[in-house]
PDB file of N, CA and C in Angstrom:
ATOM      1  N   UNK A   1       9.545 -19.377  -3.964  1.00  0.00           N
ATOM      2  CA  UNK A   1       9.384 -18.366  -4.983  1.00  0.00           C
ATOM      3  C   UNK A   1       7.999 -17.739  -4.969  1.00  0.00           C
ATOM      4  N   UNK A   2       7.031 -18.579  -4.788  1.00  0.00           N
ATOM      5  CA  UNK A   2       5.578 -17.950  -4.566  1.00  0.00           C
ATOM      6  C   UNK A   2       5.140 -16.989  -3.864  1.00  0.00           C
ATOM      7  N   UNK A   3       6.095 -16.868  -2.676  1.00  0.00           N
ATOM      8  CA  UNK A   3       6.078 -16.163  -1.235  1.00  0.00           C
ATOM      9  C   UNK A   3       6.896 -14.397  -2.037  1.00  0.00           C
ATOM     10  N   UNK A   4       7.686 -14.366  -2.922  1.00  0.00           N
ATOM     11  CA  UNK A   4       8.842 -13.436  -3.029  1.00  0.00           C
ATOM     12  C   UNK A   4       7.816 -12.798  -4.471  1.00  0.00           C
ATOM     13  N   UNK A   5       6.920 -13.492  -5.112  1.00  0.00           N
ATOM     14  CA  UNK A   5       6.289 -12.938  -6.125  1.00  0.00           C
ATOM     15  C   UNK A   5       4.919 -12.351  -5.686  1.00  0.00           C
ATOM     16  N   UNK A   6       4.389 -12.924  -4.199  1.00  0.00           N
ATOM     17  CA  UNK A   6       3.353 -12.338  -3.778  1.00  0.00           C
ATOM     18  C   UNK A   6       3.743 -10.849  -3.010  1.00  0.00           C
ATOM     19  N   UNK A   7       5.453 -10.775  -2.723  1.00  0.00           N
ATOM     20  CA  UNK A   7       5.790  -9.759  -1.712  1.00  0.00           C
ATOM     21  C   UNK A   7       5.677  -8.585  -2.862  1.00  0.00           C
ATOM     22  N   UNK A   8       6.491  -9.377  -4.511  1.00  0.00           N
ATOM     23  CA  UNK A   8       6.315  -7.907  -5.579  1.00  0.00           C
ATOM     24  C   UNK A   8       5.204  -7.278  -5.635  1.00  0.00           C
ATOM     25  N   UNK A   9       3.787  -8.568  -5.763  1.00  0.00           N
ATOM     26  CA  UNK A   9       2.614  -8.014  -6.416  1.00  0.00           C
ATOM     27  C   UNK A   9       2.394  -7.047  -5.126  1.00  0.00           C
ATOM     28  N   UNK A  10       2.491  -7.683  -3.968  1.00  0.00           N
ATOM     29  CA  UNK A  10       1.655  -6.467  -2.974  1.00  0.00           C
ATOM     30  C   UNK A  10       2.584  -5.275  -2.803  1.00  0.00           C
ATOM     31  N   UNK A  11       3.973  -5.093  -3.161  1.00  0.00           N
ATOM     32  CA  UNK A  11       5.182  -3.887  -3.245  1.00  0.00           C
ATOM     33  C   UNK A  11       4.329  -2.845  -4.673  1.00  0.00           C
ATOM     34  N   UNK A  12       4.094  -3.567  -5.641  1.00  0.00           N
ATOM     35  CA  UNK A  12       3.104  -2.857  -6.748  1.00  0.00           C
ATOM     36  C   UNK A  12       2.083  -2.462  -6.221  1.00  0.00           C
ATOM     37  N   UNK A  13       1.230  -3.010  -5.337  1.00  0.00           N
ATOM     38  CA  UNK A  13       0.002  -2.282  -5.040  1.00  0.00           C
ATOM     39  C   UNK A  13       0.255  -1.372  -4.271  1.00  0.00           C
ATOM     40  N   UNK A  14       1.679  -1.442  -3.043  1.00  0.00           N
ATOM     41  CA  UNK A  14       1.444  -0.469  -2.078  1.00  0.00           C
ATOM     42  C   UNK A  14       1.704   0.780  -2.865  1.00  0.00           C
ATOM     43  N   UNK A  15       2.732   0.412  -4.279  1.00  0.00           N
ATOM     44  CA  UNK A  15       2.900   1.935  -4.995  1.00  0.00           C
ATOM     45  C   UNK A  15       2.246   2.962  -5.420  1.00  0.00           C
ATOM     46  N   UNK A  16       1.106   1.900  -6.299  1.00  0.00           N
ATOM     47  CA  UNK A  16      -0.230   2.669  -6.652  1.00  0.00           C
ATOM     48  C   UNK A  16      -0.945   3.163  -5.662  1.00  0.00           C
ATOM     49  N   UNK A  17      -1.141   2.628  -4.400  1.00  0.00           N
ATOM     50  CA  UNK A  17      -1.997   3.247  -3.410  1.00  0.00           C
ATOM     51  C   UNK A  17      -0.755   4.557  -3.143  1.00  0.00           C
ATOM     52  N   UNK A  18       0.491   4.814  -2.995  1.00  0.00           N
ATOM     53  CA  UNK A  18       0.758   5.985  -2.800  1.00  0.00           C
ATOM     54  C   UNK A  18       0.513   7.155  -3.728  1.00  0.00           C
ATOM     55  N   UNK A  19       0.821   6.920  -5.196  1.00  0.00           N
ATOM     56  CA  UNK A  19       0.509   7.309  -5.729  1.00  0.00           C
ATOM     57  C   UNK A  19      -0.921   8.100  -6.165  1.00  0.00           C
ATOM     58  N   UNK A  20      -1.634   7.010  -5.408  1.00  0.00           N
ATOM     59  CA  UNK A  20      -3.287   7.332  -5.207  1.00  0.00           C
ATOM     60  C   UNK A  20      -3.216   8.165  -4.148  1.00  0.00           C
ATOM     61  N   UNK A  21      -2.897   8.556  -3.085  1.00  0.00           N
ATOM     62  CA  UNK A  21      -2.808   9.347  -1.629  1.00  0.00           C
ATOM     63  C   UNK A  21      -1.752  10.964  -2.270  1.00  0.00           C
ATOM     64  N   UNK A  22      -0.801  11.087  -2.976  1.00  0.00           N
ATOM     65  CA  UNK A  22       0.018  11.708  -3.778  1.00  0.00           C
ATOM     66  C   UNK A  22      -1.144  12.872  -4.405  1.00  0.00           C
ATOM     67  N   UNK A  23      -1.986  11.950  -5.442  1.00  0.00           N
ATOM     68  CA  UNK A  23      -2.811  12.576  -6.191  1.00  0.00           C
ATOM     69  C   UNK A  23      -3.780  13.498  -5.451  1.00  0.00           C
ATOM     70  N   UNK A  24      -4.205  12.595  -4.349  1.00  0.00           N
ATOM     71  CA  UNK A  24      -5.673  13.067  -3.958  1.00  0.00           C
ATOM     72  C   UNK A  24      -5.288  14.154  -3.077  1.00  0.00           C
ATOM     73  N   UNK A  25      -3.948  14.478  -2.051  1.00  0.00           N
ATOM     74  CA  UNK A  25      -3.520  15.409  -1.361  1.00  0.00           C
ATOM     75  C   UNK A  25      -3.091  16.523  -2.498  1.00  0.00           C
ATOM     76  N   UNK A  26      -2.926  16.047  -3.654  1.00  0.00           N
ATOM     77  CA  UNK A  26      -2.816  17.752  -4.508  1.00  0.00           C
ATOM     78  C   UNK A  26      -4.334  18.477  -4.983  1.00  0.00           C
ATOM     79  N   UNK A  27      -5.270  17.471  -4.603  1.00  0.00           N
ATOM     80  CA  UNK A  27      -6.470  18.291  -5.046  1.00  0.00           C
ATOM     81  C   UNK A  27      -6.282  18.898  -4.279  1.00  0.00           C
ATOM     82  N   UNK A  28      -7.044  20.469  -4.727  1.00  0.00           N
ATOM     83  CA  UNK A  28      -7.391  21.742  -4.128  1.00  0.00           C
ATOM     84  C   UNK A  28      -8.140  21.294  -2.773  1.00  0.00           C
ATOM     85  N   UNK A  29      -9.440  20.271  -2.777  1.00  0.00           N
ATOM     86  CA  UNK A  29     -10.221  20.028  -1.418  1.00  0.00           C
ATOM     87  C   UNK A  29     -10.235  17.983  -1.661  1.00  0.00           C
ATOM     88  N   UNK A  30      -9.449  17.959  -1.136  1.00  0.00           N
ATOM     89  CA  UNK A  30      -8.791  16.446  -0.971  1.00  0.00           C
ATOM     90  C   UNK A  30     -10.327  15.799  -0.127  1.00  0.00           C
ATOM     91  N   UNK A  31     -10.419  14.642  -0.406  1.00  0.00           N
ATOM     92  CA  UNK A  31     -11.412  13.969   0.554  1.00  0.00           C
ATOM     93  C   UNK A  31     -10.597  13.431   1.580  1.00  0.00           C
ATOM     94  N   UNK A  32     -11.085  13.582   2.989  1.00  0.00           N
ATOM     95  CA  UNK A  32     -10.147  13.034   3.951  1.00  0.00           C
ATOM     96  C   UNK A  32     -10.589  11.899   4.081  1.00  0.00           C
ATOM     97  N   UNK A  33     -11.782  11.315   4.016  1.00  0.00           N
ATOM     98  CA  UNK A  33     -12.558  10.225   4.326  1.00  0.00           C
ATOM     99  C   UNK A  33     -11.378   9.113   3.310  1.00  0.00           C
ATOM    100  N   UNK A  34     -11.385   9.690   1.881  1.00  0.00           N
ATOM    101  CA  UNK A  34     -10.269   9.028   0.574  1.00  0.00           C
ATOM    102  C   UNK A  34      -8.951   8.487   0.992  1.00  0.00           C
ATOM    103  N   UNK A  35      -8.708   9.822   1.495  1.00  0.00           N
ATOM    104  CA  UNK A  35      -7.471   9.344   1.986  1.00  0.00           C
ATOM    105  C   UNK A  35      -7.022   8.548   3.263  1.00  0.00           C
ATOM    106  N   UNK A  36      -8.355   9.010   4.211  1.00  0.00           N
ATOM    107  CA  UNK A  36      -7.590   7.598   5.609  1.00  0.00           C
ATOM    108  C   UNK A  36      -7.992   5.897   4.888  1.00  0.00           C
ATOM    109  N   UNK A  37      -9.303   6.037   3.856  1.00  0.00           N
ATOM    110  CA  UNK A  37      -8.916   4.794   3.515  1.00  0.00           C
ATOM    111  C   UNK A  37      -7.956   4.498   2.664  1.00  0.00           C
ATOM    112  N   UNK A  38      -7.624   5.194   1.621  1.00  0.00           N
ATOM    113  CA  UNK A  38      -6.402   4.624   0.867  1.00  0.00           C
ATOM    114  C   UNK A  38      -4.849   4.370   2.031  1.00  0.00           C
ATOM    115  N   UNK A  39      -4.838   5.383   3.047  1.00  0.00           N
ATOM    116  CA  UNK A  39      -3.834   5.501   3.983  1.00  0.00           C
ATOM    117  C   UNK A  39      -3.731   3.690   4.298  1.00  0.00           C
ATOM    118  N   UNK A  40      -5.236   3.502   4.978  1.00  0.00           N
ATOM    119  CA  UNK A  40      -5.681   1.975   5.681  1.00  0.00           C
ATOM    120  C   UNK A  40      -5.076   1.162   4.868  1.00  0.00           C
ATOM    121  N   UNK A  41      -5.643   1.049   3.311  1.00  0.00           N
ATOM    122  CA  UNK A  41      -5.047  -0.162   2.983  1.00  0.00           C
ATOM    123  C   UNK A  41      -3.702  -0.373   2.373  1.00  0.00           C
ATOM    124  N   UNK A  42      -3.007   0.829   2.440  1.00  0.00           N
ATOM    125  CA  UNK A  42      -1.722   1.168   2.320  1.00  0.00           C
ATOM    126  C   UNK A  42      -0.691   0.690   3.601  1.00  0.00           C
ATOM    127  N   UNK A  43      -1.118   0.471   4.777  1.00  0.00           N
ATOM    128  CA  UNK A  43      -0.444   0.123   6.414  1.00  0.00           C
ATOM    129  C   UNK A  43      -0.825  -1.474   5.899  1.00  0.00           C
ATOM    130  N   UNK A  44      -2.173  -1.806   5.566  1.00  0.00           N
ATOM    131  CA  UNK A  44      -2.693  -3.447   5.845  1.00  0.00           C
ATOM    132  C   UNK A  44      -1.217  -3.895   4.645  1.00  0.00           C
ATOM    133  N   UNK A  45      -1.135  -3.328   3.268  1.00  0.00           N
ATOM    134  CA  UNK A  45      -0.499  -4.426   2.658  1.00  0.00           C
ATOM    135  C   UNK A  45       0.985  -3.836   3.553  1.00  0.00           C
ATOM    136  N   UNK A  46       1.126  -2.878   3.656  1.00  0.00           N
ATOM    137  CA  UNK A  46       2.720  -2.858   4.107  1.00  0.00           C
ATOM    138  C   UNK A  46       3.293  -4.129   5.365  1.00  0.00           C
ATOM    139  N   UNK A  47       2.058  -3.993   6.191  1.00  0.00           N
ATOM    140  CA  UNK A  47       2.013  -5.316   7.158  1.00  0.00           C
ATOM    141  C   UNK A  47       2.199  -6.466   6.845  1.00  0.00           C
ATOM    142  N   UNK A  48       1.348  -6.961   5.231  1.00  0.00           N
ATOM    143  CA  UNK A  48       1.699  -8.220   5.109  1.00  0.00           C
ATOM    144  C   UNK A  48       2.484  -8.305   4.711  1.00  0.00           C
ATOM    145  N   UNK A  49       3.531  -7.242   3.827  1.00  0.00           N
ATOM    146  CA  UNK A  49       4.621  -7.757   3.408  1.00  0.00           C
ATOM    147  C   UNK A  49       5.391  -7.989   4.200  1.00  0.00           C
ATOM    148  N   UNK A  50       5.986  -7.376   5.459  1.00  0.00           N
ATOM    149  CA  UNK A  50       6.504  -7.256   6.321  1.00  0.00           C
ATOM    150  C   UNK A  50       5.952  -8.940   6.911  1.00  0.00           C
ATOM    151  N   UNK A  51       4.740  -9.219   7.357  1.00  0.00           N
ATOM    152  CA  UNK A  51       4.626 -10.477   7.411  1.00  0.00           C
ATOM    153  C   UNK A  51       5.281 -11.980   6.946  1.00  0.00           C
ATOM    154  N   UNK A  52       5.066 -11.487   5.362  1.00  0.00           N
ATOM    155  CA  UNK A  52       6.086 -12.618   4.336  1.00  0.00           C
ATOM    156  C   UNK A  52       7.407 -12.291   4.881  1.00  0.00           C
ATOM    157  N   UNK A  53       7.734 -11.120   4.501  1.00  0.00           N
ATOM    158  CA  UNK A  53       9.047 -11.073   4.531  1.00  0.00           C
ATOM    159  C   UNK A  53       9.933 -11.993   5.605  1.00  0.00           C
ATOM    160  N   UNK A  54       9.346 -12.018   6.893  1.00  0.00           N
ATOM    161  CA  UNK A  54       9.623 -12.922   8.160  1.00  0.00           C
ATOM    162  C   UNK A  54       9.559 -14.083   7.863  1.00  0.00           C
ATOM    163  N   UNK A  55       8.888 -14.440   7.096  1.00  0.00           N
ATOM    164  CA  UNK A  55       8.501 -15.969   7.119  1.00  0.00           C
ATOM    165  C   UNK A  55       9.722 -15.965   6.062  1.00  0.00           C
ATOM    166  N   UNK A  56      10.498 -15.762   4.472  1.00  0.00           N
ATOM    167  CA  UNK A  56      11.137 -15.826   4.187  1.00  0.00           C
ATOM    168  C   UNK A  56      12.473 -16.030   4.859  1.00  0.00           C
ATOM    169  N   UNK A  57      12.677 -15.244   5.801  1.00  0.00           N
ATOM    170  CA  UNK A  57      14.311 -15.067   6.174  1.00  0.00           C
ATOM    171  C   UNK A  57      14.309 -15.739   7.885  1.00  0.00           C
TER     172      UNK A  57
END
């Protein structure tokens, strides 16, 4: 169960980070620098979930 509640919390973060990438591409002059890092740590958690997820099944 520990493994399936760490996959939600990081499924919640990857949301907000889209949401964060969402926002910052409607500014008029978006920071690109903003967005390849929010992009970055948006791939890192998608990885680990994808990580757990393996180890689950």
């Amino acid at each position: 169960m520990a493994v399936e509640a760490r996959i939600r919390e990081l499924g919640s973060r990857h949301q907000n980070l889209e949401r964060a990438i969402e926002d910052e591409m409607r500014r008029p002059h978006a920071d690109d620098l903003r967005l390849k890092d929010l992009k970055r740590q948006k791939l890192k958690l998608k990885e680990e979930m994808e990580s757990l997820r393996s180890r689950v099944h």
